[in-house]
N, C-alpha and C. Protein backbone atom coordinates (compact mmCIF):
# COMPACT_ATOMS: atom_id res chain seq x y z
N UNK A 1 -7.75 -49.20 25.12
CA UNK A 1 -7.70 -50.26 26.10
C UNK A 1 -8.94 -51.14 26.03
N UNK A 2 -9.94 -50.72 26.08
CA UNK A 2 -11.06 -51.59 25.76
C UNK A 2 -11.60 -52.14 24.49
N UNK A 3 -10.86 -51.96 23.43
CA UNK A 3 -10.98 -52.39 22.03
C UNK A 3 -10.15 -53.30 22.13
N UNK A 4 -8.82 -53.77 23.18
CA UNK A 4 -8.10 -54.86 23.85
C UNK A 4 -8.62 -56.04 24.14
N UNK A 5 -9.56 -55.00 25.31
CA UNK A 5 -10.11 -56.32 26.52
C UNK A 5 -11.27 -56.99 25.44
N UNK A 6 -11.90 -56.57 24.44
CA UNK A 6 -12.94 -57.11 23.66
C UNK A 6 -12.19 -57.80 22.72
N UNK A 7 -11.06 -57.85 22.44
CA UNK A 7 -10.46 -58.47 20.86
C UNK A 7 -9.95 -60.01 21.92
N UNK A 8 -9.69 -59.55 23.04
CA UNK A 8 -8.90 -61.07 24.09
C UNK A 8 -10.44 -61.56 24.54
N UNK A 9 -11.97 -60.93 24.33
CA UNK A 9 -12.80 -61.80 25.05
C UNK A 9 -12.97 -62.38 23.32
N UNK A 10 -13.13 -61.95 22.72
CA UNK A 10 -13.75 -62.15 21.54
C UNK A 10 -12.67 -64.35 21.31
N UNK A 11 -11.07 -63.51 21.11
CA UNK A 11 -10.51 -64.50 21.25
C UNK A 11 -10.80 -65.67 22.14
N UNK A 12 -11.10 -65.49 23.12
CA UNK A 12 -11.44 -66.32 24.26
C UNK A 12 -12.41 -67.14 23.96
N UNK A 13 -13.74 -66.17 23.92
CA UNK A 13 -15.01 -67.42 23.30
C UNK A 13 -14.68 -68.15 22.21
N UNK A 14 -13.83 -67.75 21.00
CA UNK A 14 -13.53 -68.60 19.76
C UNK A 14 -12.58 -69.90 20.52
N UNK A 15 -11.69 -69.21 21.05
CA UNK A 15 -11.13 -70.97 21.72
C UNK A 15 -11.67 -71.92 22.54
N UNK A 16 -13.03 -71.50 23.36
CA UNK A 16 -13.72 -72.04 24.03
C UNK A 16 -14.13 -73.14 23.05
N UNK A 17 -14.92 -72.64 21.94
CA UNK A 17 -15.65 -72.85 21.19
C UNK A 17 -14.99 -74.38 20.60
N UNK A 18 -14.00 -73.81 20.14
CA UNK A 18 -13.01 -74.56 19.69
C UNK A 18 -12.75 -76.08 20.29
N UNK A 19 -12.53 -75.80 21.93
CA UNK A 19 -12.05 -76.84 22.65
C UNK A 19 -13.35 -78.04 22.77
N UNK A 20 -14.50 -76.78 22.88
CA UNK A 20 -15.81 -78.00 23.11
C UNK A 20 -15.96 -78.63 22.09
N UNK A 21 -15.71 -78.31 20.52
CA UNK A 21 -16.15 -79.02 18.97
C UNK A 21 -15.42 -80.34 19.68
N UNK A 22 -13.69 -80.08 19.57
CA UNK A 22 -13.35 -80.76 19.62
C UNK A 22 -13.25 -82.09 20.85
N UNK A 23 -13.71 -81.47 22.05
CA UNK A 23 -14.24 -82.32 22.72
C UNK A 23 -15.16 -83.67 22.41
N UNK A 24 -16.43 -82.93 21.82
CA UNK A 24 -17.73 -83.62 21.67
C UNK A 24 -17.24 -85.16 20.49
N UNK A 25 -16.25 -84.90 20.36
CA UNK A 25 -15.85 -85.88 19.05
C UNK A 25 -15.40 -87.34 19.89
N UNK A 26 -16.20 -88.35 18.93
CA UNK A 26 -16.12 -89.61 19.65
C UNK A 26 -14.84 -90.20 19.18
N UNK A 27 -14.75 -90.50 20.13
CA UNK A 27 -13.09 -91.28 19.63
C UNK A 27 -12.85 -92.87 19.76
N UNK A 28 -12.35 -93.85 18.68
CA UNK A 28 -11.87 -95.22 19.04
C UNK A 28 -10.79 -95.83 19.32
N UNK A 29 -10.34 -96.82 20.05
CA UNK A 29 -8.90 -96.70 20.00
C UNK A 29 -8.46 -98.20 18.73
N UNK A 30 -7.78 -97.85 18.45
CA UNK A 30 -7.36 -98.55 17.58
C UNK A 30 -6.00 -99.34 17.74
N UNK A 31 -5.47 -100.57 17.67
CA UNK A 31 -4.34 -100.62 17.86
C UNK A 31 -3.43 -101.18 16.68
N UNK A 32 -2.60 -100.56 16.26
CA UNK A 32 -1.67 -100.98 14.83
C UNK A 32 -0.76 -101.85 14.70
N UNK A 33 -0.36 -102.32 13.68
CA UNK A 33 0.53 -103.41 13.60
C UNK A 33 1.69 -103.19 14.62
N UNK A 34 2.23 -102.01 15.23
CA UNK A 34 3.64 -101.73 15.99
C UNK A 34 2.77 -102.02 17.30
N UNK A 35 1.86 -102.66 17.68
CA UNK A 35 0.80 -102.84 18.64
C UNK A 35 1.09 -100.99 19.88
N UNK A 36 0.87 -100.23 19.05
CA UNK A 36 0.48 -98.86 19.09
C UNK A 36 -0.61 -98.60 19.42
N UNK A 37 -1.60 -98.10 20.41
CA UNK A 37 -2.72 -97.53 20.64
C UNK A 37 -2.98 -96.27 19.90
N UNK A 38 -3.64 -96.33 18.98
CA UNK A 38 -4.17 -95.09 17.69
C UNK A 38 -5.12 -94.42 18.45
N UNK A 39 -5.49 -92.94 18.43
CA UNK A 39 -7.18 -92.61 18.48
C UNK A 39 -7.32 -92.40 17.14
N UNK A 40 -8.63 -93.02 16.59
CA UNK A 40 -9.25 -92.59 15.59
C UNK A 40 -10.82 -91.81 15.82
N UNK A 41 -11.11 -91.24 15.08
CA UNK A 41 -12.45 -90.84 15.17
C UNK A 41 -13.78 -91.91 14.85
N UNK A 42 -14.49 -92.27 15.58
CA UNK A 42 -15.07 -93.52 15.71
C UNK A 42 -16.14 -93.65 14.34
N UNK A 43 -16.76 -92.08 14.09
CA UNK A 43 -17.56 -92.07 12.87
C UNK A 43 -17.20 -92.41 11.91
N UNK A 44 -15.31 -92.31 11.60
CA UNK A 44 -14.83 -92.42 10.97
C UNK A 44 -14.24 -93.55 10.25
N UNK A 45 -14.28 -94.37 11.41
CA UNK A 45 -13.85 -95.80 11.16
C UNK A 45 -14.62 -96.75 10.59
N UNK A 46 -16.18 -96.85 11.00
CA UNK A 46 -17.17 -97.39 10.00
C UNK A 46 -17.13 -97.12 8.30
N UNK A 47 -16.26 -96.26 8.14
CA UNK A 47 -16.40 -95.19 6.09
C UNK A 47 -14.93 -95.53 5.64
N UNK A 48 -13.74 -95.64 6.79
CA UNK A 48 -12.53 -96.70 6.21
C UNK A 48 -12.47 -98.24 6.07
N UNK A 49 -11.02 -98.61 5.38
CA UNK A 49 -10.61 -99.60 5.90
C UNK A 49 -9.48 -99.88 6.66
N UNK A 50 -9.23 -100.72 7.36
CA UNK A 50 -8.53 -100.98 8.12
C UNK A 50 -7.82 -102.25 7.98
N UNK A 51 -6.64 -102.49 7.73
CA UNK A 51 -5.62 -103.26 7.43
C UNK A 51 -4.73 -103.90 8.99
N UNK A 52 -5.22 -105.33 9.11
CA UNK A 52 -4.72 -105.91 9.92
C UNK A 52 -4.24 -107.29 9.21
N UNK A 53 -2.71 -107.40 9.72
CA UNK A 53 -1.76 -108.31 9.25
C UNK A 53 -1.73 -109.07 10.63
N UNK A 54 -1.83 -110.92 10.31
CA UNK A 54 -2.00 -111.85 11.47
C UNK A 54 -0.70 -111.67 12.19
N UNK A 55 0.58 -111.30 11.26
CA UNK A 55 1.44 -111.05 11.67
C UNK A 55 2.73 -110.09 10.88
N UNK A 56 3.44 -109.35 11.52
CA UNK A 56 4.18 -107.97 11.02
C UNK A 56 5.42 -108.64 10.61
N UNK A 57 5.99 -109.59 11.17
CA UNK A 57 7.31 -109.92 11.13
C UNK A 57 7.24 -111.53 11.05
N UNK A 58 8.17 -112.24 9.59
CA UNK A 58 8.32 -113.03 9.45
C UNK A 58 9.38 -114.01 9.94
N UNK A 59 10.17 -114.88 10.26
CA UNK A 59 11.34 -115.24 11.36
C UNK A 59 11.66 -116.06 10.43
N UNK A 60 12.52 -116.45 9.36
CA UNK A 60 12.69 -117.92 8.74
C UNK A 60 14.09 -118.70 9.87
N UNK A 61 14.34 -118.14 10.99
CA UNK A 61 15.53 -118.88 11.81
C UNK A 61 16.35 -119.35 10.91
N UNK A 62 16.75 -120.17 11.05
CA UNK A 62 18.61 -120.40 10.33
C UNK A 62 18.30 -121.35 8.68
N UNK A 63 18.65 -120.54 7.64
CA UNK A 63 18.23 -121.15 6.49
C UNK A 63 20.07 -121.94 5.90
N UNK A 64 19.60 -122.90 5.53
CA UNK A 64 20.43 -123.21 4.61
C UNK A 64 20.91 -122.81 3.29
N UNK A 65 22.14 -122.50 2.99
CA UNK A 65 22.37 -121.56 1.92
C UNK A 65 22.34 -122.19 0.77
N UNK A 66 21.37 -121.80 -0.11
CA UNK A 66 21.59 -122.79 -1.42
C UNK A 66 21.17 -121.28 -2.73
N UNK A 67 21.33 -121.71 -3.57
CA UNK A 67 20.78 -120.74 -4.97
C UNK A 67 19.25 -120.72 -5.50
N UNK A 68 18.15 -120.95 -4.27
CA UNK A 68 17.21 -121.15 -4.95
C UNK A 68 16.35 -120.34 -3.77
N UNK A 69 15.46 -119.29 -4.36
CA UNK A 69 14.48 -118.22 -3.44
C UNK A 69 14.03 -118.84 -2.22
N UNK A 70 13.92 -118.20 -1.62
CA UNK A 70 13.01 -118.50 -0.50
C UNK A 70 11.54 -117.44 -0.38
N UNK A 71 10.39 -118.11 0.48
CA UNK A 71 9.25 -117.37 0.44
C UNK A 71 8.69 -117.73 1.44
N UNK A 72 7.86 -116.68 1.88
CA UNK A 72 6.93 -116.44 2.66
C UNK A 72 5.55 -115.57 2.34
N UNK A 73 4.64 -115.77 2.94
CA UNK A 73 3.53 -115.04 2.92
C UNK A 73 2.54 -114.10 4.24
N UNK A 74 2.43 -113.03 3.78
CA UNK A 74 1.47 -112.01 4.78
C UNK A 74 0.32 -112.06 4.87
N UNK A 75 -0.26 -112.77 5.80
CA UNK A 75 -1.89 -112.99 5.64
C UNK A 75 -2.71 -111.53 6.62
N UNK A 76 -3.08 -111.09 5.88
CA UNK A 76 -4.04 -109.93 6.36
C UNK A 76 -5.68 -109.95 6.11
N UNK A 77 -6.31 -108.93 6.48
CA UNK A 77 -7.95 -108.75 6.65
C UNK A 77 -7.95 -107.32 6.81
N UNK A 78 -9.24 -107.22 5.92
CA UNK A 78 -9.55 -105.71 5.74
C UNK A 78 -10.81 -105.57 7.05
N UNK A 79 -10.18 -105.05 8.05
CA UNK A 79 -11.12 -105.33 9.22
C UNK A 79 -12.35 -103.77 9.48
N UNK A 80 -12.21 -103.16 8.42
CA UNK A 80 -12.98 -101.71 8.46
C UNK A 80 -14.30 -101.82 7.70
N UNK A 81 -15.11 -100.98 7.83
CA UNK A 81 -16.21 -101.06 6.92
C UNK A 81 -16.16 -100.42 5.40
N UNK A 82 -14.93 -100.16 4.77
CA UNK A 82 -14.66 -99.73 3.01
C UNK A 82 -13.61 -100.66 3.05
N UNK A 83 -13.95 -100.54 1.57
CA UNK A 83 -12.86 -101.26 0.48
C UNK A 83 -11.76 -100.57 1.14
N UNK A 84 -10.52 -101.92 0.76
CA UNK A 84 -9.50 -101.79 1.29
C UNK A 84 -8.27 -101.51 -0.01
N UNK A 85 -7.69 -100.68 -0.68
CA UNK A 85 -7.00 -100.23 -1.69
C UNK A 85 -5.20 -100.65 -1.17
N UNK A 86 -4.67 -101.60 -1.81
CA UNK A 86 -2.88 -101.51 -1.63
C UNK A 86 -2.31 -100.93 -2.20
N UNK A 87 -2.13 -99.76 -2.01
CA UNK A 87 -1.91 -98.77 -3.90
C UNK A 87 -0.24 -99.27 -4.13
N UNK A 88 0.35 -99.68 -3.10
CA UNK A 88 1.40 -99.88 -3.62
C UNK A 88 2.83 -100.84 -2.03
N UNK A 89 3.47 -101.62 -2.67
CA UNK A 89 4.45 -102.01 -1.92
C UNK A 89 5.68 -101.90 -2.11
N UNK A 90 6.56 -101.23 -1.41
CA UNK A 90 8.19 -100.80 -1.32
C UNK A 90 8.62 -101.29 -0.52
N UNK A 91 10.20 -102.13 -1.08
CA UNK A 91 10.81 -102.90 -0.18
C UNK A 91 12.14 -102.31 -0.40
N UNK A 92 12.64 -102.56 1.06
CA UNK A 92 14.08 -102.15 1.64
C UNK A 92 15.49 -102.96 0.33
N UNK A 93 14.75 -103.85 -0.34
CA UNK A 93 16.51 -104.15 -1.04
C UNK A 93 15.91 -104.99 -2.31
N UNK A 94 16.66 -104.94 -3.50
CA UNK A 94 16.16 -105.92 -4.83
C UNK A 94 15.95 -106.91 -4.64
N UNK A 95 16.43 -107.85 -3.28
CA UNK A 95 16.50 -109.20 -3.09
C UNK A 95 15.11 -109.79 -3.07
N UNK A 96 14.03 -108.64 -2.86
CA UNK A 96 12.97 -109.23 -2.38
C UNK A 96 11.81 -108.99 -3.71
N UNK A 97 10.69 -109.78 -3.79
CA UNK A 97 10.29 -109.24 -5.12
C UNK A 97 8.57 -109.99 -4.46
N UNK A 98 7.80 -109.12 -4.43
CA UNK A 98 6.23 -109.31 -4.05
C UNK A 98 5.18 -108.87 -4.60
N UNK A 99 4.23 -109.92 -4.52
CA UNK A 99 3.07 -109.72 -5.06
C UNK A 99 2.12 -109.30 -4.10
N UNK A 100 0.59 -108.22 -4.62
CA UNK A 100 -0.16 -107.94 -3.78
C UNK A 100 -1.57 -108.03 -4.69
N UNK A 101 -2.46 -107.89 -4.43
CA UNK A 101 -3.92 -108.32 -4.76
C UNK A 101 -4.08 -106.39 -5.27
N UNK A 102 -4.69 -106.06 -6.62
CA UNK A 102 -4.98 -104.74 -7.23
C UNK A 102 -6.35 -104.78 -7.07
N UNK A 103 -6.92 -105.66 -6.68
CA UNK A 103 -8.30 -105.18 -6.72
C UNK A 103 -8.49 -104.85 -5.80
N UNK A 104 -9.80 -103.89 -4.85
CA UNK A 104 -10.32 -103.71 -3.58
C UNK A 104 -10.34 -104.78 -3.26
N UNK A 105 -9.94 -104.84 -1.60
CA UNK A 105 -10.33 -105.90 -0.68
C UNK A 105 -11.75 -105.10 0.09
N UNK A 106 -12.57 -106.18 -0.12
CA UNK A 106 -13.79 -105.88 0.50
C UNK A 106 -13.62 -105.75 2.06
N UNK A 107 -15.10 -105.36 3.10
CA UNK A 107 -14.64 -105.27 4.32
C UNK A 107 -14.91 -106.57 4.67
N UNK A 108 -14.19 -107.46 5.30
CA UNK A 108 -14.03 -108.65 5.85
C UNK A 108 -13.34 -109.35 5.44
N UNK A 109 -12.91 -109.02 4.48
CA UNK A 109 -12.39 -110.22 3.26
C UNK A 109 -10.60 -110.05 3.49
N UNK A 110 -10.44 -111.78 3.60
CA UNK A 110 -8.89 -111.69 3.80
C UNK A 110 -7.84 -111.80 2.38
N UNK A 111 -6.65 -111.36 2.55
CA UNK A 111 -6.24 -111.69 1.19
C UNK A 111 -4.53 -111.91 1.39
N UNK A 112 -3.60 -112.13 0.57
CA UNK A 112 -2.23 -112.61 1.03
C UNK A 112 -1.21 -111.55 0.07
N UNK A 113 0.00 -111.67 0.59
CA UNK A 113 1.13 -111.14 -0.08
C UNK A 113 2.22 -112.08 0.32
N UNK A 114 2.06 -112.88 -0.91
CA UNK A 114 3.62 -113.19 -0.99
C UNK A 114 4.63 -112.49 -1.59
N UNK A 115 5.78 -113.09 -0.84
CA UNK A 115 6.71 -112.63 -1.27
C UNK A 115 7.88 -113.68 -1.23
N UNK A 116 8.88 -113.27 -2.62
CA UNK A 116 10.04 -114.53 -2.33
C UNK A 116 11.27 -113.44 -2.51
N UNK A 117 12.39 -113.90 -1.44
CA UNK A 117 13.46 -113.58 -1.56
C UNK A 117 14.94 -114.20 -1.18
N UNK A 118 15.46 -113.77 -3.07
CA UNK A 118 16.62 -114.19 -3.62
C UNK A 118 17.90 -114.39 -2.25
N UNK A 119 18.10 -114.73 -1.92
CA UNK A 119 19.19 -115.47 -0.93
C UNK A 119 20.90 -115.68 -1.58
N UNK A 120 20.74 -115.75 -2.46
CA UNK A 120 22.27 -116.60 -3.07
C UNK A 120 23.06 -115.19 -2.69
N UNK A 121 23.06 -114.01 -2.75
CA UNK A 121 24.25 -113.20 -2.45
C UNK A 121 24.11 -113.13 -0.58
N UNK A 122 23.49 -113.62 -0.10
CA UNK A 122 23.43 -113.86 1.73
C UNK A 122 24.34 -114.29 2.51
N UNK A 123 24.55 -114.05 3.44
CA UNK A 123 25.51 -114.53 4.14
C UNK A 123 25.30 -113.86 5.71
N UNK A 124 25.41 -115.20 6.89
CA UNK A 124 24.63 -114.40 8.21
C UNK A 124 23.13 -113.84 8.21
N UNK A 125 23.10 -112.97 9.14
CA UNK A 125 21.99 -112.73 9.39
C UNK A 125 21.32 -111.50 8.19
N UNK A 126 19.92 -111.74 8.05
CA UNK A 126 19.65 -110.56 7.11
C UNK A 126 18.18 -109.77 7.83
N UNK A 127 17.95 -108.75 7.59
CA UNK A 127 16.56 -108.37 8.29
C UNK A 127 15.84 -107.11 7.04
N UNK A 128 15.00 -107.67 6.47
CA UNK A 128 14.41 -106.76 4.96
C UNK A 128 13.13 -106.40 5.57
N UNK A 129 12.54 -105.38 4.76
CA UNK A 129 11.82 -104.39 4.98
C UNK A 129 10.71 -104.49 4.46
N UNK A 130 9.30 -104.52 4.15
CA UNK A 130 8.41 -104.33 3.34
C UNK A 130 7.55 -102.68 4.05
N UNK A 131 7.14 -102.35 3.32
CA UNK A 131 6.45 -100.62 3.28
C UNK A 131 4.96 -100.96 2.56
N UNK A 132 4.02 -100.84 3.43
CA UNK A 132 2.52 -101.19 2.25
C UNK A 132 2.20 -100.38 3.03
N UNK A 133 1.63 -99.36 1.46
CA UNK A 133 1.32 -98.16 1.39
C UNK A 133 -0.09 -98.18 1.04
N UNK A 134 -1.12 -98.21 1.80
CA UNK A 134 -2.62 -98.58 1.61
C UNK A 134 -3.92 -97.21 2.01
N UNK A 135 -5.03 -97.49 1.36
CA UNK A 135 -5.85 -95.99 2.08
C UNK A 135 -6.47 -96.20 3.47
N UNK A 136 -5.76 -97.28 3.89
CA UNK A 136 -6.36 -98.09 5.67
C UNK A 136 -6.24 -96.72 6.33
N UNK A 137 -6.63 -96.49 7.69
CA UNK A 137 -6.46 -95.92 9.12
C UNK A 137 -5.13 -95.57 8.91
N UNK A 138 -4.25 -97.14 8.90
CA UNK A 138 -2.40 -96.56 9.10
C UNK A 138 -2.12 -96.56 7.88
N UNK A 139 -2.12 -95.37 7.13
CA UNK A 139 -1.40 -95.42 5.49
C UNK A 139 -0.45 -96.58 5.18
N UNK A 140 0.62 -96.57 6.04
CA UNK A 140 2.04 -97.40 5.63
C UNK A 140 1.72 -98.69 6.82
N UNK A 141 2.29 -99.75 6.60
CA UNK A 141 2.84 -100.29 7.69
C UNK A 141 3.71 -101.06 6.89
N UNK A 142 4.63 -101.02 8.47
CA UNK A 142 6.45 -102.04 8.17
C UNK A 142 5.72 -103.02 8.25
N UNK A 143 6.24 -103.91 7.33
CA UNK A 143 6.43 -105.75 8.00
C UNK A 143 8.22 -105.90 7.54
N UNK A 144 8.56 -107.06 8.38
CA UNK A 144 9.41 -107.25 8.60
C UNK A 144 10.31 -109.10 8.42
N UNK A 145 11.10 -108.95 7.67
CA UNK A 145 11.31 -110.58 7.36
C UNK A 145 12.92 -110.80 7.96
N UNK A 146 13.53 -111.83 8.71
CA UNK A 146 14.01 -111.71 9.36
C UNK A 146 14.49 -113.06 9.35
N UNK A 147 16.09 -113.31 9.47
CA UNK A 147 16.35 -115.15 9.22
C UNK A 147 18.20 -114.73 9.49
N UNK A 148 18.36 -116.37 9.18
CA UNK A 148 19.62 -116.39 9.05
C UNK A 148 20.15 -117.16 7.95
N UNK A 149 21.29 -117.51 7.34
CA UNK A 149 21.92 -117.57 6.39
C UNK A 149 23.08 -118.30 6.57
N UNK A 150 23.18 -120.07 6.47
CA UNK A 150 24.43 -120.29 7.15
C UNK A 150 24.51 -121.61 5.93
């Protein structure tokens, strides 16, 4: 019985222990492209980067249907204190075809992604996907392109 009560104090101080580490940890809030309130660890955020897009979702409203691409562009800023890495962009359908900057984005430094997409098989409304997969705070973020087709 008392090789019990010592294995549950023993346990006890280790979770104490535990709760205060994790207490003492400074935290920032961060807010993400889904305008999401993040905690990040604040030490932490000065040694990343951080990827902020002026805007997530593109609107082209009602396009006229013809056989020739349409485009838009994602203007972002590496708003963290490290290089900002795009290791890579995945999109929701072939229609869409984008370019992104391979070199580090420095911290401050803004940079663009265009993108153009093929229209001629369209019809109505369409809503495509982009996935940028970066070493920012938020690994992934959606952007979103969004129009009509008449």
């Amino acid at each position: 019985m008392n090789k019990v009560i010592v294995c549950v104090c023993i346990g006890f101080v280790v979770l104490l222990s535990s709760i205060t580490v994790v207490c003492r940890k400074k935290t920032a809030l961060h807010v993400d492209s889904k305008e999401n309130i993040v905690a990040v660890d604040s030490s932490d955020v000065r040694d990343m980067a951080v990827l902020k897009f002026a805007k997530s979702k593109y609107d082209f409203g009602v396009v006229k249907k013809e056989n020739t691409p349409i485009h838009c562009i994602f203007d972002f800023q590496n708003e963290g204190g490290a290089p900002l890495v795009i290791q890579k962009i995945d999109v929701s359908c072939g229609c869409l075809s984008v370019e992104y900057p391979k070199e580090p984005i420095t911290p401050k430094q803004k940079g663009k992604i265009p993108v153009k997409i093929d229209t001629k098989d369209f019809t109505g409304t369409f809503n495509k996907t982009l996935f940028v997969k970066s070493n920012a705070t938020e690994d992934v973020i959606l952007l979103r392109i969004v129009g009509q087709i008449k």
